[in-house]
Protein backbone atom coordinates (compact mmCIF):
# COMPACT_ATOMS: atom_id res chain seq x y z
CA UNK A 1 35.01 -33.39 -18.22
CA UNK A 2 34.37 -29.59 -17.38
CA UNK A 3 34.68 -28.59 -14.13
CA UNK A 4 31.88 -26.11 -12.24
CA UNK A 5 31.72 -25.26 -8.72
CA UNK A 6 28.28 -24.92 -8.52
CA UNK A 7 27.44 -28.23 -8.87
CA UNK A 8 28.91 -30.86 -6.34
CA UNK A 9 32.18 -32.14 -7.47
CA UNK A 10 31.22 -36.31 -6.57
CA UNK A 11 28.03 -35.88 -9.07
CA UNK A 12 29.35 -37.85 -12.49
CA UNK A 13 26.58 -35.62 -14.92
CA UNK A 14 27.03 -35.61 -18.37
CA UNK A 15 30.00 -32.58 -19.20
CA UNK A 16 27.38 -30.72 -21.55
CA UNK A 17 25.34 -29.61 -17.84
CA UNK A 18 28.55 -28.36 -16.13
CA UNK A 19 29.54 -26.83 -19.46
CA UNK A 20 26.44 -24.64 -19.79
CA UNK A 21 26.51 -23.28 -16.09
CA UNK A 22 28.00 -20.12 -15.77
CA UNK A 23 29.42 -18.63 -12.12
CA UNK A 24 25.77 -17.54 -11.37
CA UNK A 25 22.85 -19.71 -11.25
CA UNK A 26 20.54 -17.50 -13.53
CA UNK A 27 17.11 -18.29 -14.05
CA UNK A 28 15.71 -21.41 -13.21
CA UNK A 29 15.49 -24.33 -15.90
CA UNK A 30 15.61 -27.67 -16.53
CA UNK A 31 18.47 -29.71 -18.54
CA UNK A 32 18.72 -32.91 -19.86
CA UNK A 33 21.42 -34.98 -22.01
CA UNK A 34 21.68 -39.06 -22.23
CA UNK A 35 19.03 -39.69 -20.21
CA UNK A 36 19.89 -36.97 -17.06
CA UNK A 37 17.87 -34.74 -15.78
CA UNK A 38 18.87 -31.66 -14.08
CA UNK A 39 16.77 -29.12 -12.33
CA UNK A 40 17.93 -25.63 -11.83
CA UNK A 41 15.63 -24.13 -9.38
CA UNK A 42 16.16 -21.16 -6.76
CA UNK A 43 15.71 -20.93 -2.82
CA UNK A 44 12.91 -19.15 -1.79
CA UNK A 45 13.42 -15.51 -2.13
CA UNK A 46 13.85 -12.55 0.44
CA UNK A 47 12.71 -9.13 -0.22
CA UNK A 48 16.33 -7.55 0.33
CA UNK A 49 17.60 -10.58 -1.59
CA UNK A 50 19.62 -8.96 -4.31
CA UNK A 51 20.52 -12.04 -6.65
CA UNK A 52 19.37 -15.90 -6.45
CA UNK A 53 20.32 -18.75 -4.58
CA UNK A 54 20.87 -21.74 -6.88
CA UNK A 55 19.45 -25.72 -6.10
CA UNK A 56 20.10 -28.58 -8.08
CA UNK A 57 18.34 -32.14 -8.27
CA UNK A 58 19.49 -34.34 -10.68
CA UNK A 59 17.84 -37.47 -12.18
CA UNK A 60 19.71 -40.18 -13.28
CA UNK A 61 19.15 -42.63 -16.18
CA UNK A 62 18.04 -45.18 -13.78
CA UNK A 63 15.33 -42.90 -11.96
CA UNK A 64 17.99 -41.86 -8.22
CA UNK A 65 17.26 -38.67 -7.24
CA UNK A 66 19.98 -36.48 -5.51
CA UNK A 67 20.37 -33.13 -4.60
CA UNK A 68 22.86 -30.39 -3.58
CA UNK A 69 21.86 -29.54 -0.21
CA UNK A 70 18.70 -31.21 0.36
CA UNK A 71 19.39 -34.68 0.70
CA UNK A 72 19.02 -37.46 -1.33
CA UNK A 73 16.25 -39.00 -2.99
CA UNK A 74 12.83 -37.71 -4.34
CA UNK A 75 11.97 -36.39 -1.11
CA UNK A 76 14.40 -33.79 -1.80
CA UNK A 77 12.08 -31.83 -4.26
CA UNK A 78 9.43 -32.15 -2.04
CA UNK A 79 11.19 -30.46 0.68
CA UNK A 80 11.87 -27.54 -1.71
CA UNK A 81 8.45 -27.39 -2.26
CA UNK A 82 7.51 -27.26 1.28
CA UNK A 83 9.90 -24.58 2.25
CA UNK A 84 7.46 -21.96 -0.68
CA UNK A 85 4.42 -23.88 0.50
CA UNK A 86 4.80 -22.59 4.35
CA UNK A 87 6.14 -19.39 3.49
CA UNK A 88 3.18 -18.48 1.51
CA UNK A 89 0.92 -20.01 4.20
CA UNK A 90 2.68 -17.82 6.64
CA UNK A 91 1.71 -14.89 4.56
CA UNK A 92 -1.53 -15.44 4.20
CA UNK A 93 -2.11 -15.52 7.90
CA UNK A 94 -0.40 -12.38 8.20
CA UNK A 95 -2.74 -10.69 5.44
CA UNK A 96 -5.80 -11.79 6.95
CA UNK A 97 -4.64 -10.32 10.19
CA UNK A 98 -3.71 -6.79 8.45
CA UNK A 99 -5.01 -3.25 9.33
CA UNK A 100 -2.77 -0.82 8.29
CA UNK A 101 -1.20 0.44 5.46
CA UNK A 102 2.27 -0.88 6.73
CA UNK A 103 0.97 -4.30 7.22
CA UNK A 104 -0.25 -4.46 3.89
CA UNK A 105 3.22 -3.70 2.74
CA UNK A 106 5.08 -5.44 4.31
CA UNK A 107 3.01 -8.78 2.98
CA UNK A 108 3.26 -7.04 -0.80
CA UNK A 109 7.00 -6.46 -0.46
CA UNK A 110 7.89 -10.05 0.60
CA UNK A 111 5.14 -11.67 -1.38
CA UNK A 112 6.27 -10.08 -5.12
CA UNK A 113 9.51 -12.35 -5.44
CA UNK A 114 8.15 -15.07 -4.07
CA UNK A 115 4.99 -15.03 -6.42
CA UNK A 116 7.81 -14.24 -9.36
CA UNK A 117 9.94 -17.02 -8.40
CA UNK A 118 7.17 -19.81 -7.80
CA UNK A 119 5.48 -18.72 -11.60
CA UNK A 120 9.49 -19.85 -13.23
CA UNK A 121 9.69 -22.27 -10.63
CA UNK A 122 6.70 -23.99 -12.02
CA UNK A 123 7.48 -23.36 -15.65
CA UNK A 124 10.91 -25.30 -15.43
CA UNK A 125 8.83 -28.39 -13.75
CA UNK A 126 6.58 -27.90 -16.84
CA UNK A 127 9.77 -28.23 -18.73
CA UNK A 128 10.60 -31.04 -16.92
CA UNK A 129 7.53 -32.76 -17.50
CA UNK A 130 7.32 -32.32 -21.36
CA UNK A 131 10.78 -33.54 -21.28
CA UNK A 132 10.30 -36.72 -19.04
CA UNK A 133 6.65 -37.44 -19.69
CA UNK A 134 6.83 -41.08 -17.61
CA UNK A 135 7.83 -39.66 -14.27
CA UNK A 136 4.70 -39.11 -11.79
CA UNK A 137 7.56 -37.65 -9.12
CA UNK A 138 7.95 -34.46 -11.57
CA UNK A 139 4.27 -34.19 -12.50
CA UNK A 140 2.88 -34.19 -9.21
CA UNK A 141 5.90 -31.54 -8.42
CA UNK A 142 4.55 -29.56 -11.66
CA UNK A 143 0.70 -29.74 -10.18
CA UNK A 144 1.87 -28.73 -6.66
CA UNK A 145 3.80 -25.42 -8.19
CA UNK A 146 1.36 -24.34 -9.91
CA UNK A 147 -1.12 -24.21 -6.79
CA UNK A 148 1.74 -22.27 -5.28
CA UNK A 149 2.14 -19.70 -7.75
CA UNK A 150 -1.20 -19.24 -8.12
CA UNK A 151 -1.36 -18.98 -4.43
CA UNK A 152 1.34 -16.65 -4.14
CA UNK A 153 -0.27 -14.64 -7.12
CA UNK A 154 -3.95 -14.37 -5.82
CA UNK A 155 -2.00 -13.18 -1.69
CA UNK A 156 -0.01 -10.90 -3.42
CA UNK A 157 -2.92 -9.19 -5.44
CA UNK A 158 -5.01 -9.62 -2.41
CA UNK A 159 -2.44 -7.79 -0.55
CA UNK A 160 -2.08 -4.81 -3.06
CA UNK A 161 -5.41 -4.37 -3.37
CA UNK A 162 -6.54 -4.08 0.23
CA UNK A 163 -3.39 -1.28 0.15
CA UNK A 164 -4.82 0.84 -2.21
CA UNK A 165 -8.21 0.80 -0.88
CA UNK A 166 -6.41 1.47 2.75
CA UNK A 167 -4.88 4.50 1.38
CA UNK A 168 -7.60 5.64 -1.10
CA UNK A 169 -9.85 5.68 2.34
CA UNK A 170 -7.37 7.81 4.27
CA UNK A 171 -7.23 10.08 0.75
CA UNK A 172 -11.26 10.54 1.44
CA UNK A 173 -11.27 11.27 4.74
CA UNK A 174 -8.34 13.85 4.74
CA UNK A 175 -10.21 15.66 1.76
CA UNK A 176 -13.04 15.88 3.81
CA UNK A 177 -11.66 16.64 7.23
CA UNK A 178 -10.01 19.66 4.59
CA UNK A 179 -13.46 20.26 3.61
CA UNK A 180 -15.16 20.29 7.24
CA UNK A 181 -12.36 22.65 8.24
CA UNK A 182 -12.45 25.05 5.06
CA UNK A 183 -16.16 25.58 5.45
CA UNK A 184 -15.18 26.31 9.24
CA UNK A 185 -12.79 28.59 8.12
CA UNK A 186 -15.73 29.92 5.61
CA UNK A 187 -17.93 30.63 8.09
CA UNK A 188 -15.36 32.71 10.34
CA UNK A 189 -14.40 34.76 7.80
CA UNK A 190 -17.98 35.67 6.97
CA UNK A 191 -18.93 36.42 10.61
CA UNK A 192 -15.73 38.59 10.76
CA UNK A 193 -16.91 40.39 7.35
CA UNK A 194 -20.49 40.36 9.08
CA UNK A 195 -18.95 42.21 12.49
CA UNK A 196 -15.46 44.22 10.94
CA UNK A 197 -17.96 47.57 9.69
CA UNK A 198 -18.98 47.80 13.14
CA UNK A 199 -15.93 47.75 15.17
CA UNK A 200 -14.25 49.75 12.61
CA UNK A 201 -16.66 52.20 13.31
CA UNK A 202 -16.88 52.15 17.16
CA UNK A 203 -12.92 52.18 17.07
CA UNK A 204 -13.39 55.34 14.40
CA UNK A 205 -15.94 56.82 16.95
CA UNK A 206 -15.20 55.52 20.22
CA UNK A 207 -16.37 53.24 22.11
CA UNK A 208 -18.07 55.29 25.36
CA UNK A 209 -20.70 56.84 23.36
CA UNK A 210 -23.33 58.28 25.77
CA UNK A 211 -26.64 56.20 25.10
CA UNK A 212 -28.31 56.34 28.25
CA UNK A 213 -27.71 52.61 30.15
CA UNK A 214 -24.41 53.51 31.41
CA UNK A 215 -26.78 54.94 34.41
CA UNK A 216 -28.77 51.89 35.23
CA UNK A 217 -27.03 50.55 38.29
CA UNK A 218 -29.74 47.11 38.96
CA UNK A 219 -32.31 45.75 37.01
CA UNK A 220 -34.58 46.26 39.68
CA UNK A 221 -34.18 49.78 40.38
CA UNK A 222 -36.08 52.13 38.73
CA UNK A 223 -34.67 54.74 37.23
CA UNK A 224 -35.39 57.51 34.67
CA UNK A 225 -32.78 57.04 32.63
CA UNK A 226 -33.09 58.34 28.68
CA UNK A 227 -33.58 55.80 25.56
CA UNK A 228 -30.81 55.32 23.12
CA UNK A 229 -29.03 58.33 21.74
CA UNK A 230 -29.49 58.90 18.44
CA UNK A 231 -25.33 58.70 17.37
CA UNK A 232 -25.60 55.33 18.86
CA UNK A 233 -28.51 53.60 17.02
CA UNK A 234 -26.88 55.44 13.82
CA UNK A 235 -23.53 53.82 14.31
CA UNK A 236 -24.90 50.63 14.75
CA UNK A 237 -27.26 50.87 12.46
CA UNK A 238 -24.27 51.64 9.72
CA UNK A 239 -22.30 49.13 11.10
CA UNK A 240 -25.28 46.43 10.73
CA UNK A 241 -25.54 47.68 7.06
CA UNK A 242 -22.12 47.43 6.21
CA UNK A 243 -21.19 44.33 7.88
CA UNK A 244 -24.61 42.65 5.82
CA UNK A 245 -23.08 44.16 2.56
CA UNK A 246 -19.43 42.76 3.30
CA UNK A 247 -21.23 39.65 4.15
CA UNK A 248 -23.11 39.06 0.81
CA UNK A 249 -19.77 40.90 -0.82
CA UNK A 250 -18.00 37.74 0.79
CA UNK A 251 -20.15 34.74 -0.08
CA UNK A 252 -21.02 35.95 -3.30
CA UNK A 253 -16.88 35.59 -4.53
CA UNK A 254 -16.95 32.40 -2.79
CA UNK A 255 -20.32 30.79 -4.50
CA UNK A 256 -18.78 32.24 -8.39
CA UNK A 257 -15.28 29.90 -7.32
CA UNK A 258 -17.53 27.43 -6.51
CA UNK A 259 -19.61 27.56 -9.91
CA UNK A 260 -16.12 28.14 -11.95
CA UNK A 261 -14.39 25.25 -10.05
CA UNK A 262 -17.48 22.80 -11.29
């Protein structure tokens, strides 16, 4: 008879199944020769999990269950079964109890294998099944994987989902905190086109021109000071005109990027 580590040494299975496993466990199946069953099935899954932890139950001719590391007798599928059942439940708890984007993640990223592994999990027990049609142990272990993969599928969806709408929100807002503070910046740009003719001009001409008010000592006080000189009205005058021209000069470029941008 072949020898194979992976399965235990005191388990007297037909040569063919120790024959056809290799030094890893691959992917999970079911094999059966003269009336034994084995099932190759893998340990629930961790995201930084690289390869696959192997389990074996094996059927004999005369229904005994036994496993590799889970005991004895058909309980020992069951508690496989368990082990995917509360990790998923654990899951979901922690996706209903998500806010942020990390959460989300972090659900997503430890879901994915688990959902992969459950969906060939339940397609070897579907093996299983078509191959031992009589035993009610390995169809009510087919009916419960399925609820688990589909489980698993509809959290991990659930979870990815929720992620992209997290992030797609966050997208919106920046854009239009970006737009709130570009039409800020806009509108400071225009009232620095609006003002930049006229301080240009009372830097050009100097600020102390003589227009009369420098005189006025109170409000109260009556005095017979002179209107307005005439330089002063015409400098700000030309420095109103300007600064309305720069101003239209300014939003007009921006409305035409606008229109070319549509």
């Amino acid at each position: 008879m072949a020898k194979n580590a992976m399965l235990p040494s005191t388990w007297e299975v037909p040569g063919i199944f120790r024959e056809r496993l290799g030094e890893q466990v691959g992917r999970q199946r079911v094999m059966m020769a003269d009336g034994h069953l084995l099932l190759i099935l893998h340990e629930p899954p961790k995201p930084e999990d690289i390869g696959r932890k192997g389990r074996f139950f094996w059927r004999q001719p005369d229904g005994t269950w036994s496993s590799d590391s889970l005991g004895a007798g058909p309980q020992s599928l069951k508690k496989h079964m368990d082990e995917y059942y509360d990790i998923v439940t654990r899951f979901e708890e922690k996706d209903e109890q998500a806010t942020s984007a990390a959460e989300y993640f972090a659900v997503a990223n430890a879901i994915a294998p688990m959902a992969r592994s459950a969906r060939n999990m339940h397609q070897a027990l579907q093996q299983a099944r078509e191959m031992s049609p009589d035993d009610r142990n390995i169809l009510n272990h087919r009916d419960r994987a399925y609820r688990i993969e589909r489980t698993a599928d509809l959290l991990y969806s659930d979870a990815k989902t929720s992620l992209e709408f997290l992030i797609a929100k966050r997208t919106e807002e920046q854009a239009e905190s970006s737009f709130q503070m570009a039409q800020s910046s806009h509108r400071l740009n225009v009232l620095a086109a609006f003002f930049f003719p006229l301080a240009t001009l009372s830097a050009i001409f100097g600020v102390n021109l003589q227009h009369g008010w420098e005189n006025i000592q109170t409000a109260t006080e009556v005095t017979s000071a002179p209107l307005p000189s005439f330089p002063f009205l015409m400098v700000l005058a030309a420095g109103l005109v300007f600064g309305f021209a720069l101003k239209s000069f300014v939003t007009r470029n921006g409305s035409e990027e606008k229109k070319q941008r549509t």
